[in-house]
Protein backbone atom coordinates (compact mmCIF):
# COMPACT_ATOMS: atom_id res chain seq x y z
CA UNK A 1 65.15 148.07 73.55
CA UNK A 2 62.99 149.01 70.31
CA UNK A 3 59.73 148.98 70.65
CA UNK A 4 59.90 146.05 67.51
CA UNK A 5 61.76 144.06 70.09
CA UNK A 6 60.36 145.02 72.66
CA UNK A 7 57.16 143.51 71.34
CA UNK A 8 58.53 140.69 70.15
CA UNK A 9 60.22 139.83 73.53
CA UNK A 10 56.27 140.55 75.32
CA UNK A 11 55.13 137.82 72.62
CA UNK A 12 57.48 135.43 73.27
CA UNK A 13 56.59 135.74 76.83
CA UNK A 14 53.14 135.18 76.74
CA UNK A 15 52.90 132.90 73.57
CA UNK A 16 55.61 130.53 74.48
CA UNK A 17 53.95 129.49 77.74
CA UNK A 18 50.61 128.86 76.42
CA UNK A 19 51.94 126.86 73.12
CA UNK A 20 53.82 124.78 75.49
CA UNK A 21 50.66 124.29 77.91
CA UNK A 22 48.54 123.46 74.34
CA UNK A 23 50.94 121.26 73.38
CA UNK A 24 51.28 118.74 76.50
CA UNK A 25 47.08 118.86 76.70
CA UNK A 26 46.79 117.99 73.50
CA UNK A 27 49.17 115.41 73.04
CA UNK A 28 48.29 113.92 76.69
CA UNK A 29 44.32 113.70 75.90
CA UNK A 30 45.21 112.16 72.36
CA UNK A 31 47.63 109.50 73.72
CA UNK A 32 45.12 108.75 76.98
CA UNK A 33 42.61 107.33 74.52
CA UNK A 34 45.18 104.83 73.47
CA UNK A 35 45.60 101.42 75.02
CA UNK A 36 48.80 100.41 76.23
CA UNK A 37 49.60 96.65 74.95
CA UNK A 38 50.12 95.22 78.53
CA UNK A 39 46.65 96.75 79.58
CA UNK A 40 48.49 98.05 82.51
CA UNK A 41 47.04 100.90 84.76
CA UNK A 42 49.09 103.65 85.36
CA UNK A 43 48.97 102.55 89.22
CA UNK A 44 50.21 99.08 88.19
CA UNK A 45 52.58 100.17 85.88
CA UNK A 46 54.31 102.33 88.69
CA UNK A 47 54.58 99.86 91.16
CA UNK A 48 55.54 97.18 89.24
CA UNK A 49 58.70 99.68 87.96
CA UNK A 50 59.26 100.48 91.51
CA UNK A 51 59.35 96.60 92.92
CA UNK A 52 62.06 95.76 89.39
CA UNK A 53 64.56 98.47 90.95
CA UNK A 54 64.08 97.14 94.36
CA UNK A 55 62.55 100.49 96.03
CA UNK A 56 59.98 99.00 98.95
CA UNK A 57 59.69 102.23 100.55
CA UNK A 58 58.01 104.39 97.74
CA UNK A 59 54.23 103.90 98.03
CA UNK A 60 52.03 104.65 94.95
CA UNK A 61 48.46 106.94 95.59
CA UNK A 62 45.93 108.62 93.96
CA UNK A 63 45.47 112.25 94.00
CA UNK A 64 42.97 115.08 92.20
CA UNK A 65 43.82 117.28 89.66
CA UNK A 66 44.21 117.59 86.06
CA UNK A 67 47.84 116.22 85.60
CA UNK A 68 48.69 116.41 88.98
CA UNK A 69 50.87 113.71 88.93
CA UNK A 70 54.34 114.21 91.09
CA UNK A 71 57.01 112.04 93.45
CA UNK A 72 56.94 113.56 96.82
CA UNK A 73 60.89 112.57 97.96
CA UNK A 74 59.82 113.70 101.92
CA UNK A 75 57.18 111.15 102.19
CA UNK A 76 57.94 108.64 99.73
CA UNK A 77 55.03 108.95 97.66
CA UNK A 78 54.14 108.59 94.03
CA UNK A 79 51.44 110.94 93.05
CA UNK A 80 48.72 110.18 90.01
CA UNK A 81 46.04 111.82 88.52
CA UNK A 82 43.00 109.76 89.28
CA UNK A 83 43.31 109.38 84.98
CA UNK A 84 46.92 108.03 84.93
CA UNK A 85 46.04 106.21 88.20
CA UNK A 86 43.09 104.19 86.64
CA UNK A 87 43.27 104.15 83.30
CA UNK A 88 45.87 101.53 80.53
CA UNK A 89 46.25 104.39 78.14
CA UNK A 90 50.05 104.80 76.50
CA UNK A 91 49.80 108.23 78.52
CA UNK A 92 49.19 106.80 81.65
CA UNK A 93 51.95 104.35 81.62
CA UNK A 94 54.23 107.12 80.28
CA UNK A 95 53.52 109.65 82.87
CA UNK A 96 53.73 106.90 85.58
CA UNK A 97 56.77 105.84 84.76
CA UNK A 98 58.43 109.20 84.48
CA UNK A 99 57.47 110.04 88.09
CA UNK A 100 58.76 106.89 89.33
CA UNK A 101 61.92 107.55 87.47
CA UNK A 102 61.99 110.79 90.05
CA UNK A 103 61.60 107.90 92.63
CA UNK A 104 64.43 105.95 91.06
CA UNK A 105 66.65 109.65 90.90
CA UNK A 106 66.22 109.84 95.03
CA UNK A 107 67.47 106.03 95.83
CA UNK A 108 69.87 106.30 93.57
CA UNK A 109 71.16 110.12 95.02
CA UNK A 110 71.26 111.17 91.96
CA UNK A 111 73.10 114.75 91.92
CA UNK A 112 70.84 117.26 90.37
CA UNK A 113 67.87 116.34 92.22
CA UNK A 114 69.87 116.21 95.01
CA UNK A 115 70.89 119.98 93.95
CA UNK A 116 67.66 120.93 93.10
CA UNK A 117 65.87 120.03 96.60
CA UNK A 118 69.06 122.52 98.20
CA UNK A 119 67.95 125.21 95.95
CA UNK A 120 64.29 125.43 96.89
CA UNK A 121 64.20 127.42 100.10
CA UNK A 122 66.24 130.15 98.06
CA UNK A 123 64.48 129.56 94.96
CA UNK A 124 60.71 129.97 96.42
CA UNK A 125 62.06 133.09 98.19
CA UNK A 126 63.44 134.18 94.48
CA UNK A 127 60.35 133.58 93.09
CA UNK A 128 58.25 134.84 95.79
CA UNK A 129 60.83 138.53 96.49
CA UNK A 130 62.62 139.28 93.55
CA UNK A 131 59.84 141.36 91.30
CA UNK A 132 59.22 143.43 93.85
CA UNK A 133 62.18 143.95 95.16
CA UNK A 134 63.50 144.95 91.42
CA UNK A 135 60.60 147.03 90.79
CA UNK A 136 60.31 149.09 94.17
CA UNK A 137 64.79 149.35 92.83
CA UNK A 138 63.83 150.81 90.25
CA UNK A 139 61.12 152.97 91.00
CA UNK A 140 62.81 154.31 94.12
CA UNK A 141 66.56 154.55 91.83
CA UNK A 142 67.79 152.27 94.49
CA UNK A 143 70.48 150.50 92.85
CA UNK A 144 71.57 148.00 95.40
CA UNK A 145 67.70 146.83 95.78
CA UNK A 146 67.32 146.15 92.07
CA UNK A 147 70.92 144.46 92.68
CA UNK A 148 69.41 142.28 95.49
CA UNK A 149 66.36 141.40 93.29
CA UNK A 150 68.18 140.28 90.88
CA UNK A 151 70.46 138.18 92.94
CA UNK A 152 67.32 136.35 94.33
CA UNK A 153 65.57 136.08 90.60
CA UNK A 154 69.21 134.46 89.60
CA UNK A 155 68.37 131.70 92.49
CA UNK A 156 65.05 130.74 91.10
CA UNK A 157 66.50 130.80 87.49
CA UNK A 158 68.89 128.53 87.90
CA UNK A 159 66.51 125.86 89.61
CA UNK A 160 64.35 126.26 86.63
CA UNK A 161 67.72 125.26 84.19
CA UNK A 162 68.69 122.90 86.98
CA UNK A 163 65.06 121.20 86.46
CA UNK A 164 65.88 120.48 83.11
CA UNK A 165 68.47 117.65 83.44
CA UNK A 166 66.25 116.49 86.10
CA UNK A 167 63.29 115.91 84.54
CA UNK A 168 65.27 114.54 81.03
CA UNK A 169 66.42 111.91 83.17
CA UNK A 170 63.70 110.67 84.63
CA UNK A 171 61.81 110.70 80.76
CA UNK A 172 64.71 108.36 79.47
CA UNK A 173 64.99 106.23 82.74
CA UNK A 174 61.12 106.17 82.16
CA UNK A 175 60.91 104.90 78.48
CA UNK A 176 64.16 102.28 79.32
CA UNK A 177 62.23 100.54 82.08
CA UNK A 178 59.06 100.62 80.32
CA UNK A 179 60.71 98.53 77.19
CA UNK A 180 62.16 96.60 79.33
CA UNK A 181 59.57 95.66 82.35
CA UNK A 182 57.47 94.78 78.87
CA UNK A 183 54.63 97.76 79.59
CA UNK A 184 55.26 98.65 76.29
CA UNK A 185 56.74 96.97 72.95
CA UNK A 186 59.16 98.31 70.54
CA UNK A 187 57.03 99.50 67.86
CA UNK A 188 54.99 101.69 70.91
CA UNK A 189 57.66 103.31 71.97
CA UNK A 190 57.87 106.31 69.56
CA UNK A 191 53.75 107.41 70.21
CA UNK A 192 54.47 107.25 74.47
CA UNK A 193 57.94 108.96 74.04
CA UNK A 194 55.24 111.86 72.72
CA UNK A 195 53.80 112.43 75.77
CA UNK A 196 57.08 112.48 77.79
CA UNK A 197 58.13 115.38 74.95
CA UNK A 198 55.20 117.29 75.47
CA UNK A 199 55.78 117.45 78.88
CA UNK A 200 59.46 118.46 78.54
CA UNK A 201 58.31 120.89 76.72
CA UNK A 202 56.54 122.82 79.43
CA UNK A 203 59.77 123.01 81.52
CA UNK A 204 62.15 124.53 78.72
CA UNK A 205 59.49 127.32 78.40
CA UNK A 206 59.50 128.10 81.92
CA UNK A 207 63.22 127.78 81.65
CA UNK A 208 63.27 130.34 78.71
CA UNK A 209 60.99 132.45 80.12
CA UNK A 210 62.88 132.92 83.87
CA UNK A 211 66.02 133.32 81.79
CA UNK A 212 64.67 136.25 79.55
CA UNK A 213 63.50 138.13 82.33
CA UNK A 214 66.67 137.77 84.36
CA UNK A 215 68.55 138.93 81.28
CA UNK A 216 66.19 141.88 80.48
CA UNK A 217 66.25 143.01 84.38
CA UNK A 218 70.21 142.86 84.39
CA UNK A 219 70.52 144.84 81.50
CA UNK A 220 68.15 147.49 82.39
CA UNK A 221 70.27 147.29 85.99
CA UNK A 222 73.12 148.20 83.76
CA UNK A 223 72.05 151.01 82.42
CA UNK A 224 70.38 152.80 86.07
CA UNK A 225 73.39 155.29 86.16
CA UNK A 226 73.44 155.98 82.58
C-alpha cells in the first residue's frame, strides 16, 4: 500500500466514524425540538405500536443515557432515553418506534435477528481477540495466529453487515406503523424518516469500517511469506 493510500485509507477510518456520529446528533437534536402532530410521548407512542401488533409481553421503560435507546429481546424490554421517553418531538416518536419495530422483528422470528443473536457469543469474542491475536501473528511471523485472528475478526464483521438488514427493517416497519397508528401524518413523514437515516447511517460506517480492516489484515496475511 502507498503511503497516498495508505493515508487515505487512515482518513477514511477515522473521518467516516465521526461524520456519521455528527450526523445522527445533529439531525436527532434538530428534529427533538419538533412537535409531533399527535403530541405523543415517545413512551406512548411505543406502547401504543406495541398493543396495535398485539405484543402484551414487551414492557416499555426508561433508561439514562444520551441515545440509549434499545429492545432488550431476553427480558422483553423497550429501552428509551429519558428524552425520547418524555418528550412529543418527531425524534422521539421516530426512535420509539424503530426500537419497537426490533420488538415486532422478535414476535414475528424474523430471520436476521434471529441470526444475529447466534452470532454474538462469536462475534464479542471477534471483537474482543482478533487484534491481538493478528498483531502478536504478525509480530511473532506466526502465520496460523494471524490466520486465527482473522477468522475471529471475519465473525464480528459479518454481524456488523448482518446488522444492517436488521436495523433497515425495523426503520421501515417503524415509519409504516407510525402513518398508520396516526402518530404522524403524511406530509411529516419525510422530516422523521431523517432521523431514522441518520441513525442508519452510524451502522453502515461501522459496517465499512470492520470490513476495511478485515480486507487490509487479509491482504497483508497474503503477503507474510512473500
Amino acid at each position: 500500500m502507498g503511503i497516498g493510500a495508505f493515508l487515505i485509507y487512515f482518513a477514511v477510518l477515522l473521518i467516516l466514524p465521526l461524520w456519521a456520529q455528527s450526523k445522527v446528533k445533529n439531525t436527532y437534536k434538530k428534529y427533538m425540538k419538533v412537535p409531533n402532530s399527535s403530541g405523543m410521548t415517545g413512551a406512548d407512542v411505543a406502547r401504543k405500536i406495541l398493543q396495535e401488533n398485539g405484543i402484551n409481553d414487551v414492557r416499555v421503560e426508561e433508561t439514562r443515557g444520551f441515545l440509549s435507546d434499545h429492545y432488550d429481546p431476553r427480558k422483553k424490554v423497550v429501552r428509551l432515553s429519558s428524552n425520547n421517553y418524555h418528550e412529543q418531538s418527531k425524534a422521539a416518536a421516530a426512535i420509539a418506534a424503530h426500537e419497537v419495530g426490533h420488538a415486532i422483528q422478535d414476535a414475528q422470528d424474523y430471520a436476521f435477528l434471529r441470526f444475529r443473536h447466534a452470532l454474538v457469543p462469536v462475534a464479542n469474542l471477534g471483537s474482543n481477540m482478533s487484534f491481538f491475536l493478528i498483531i502478536a501473528g504478525f509480530l511473532l511471523g506466526m502465520t496460523g495466529l494471524v490466520g486465527i485472528g482473522i477468522v475471529f475478526m471475519a465473525f464480528a464483521v459479518l454481524f456488523q453487515l448482518v446488522t444492517l438488514p436488521v436495523e433497515f427493517d425495523a426503520s421501515n416497519r417503524a415509519m409504516d406503523h407510525l402513518v398508520s397508528s396516526g402518530v404522524i401524518t403524511s406530509s411529516e413523514h419525510p422530516e422523521t424518516k431523517k432521523v431514522l437515516n441518520a441513525a442508519a447511517l452510524t451502522y453502515v460506517a461501522a459496517a465499512v469500517v470492520a470490513l476495511m480492516e478485515l480486507v487490509r489484515f487479509v491482504l497483508m496475511f497474503l503477503h507474510m511469506d512473500e
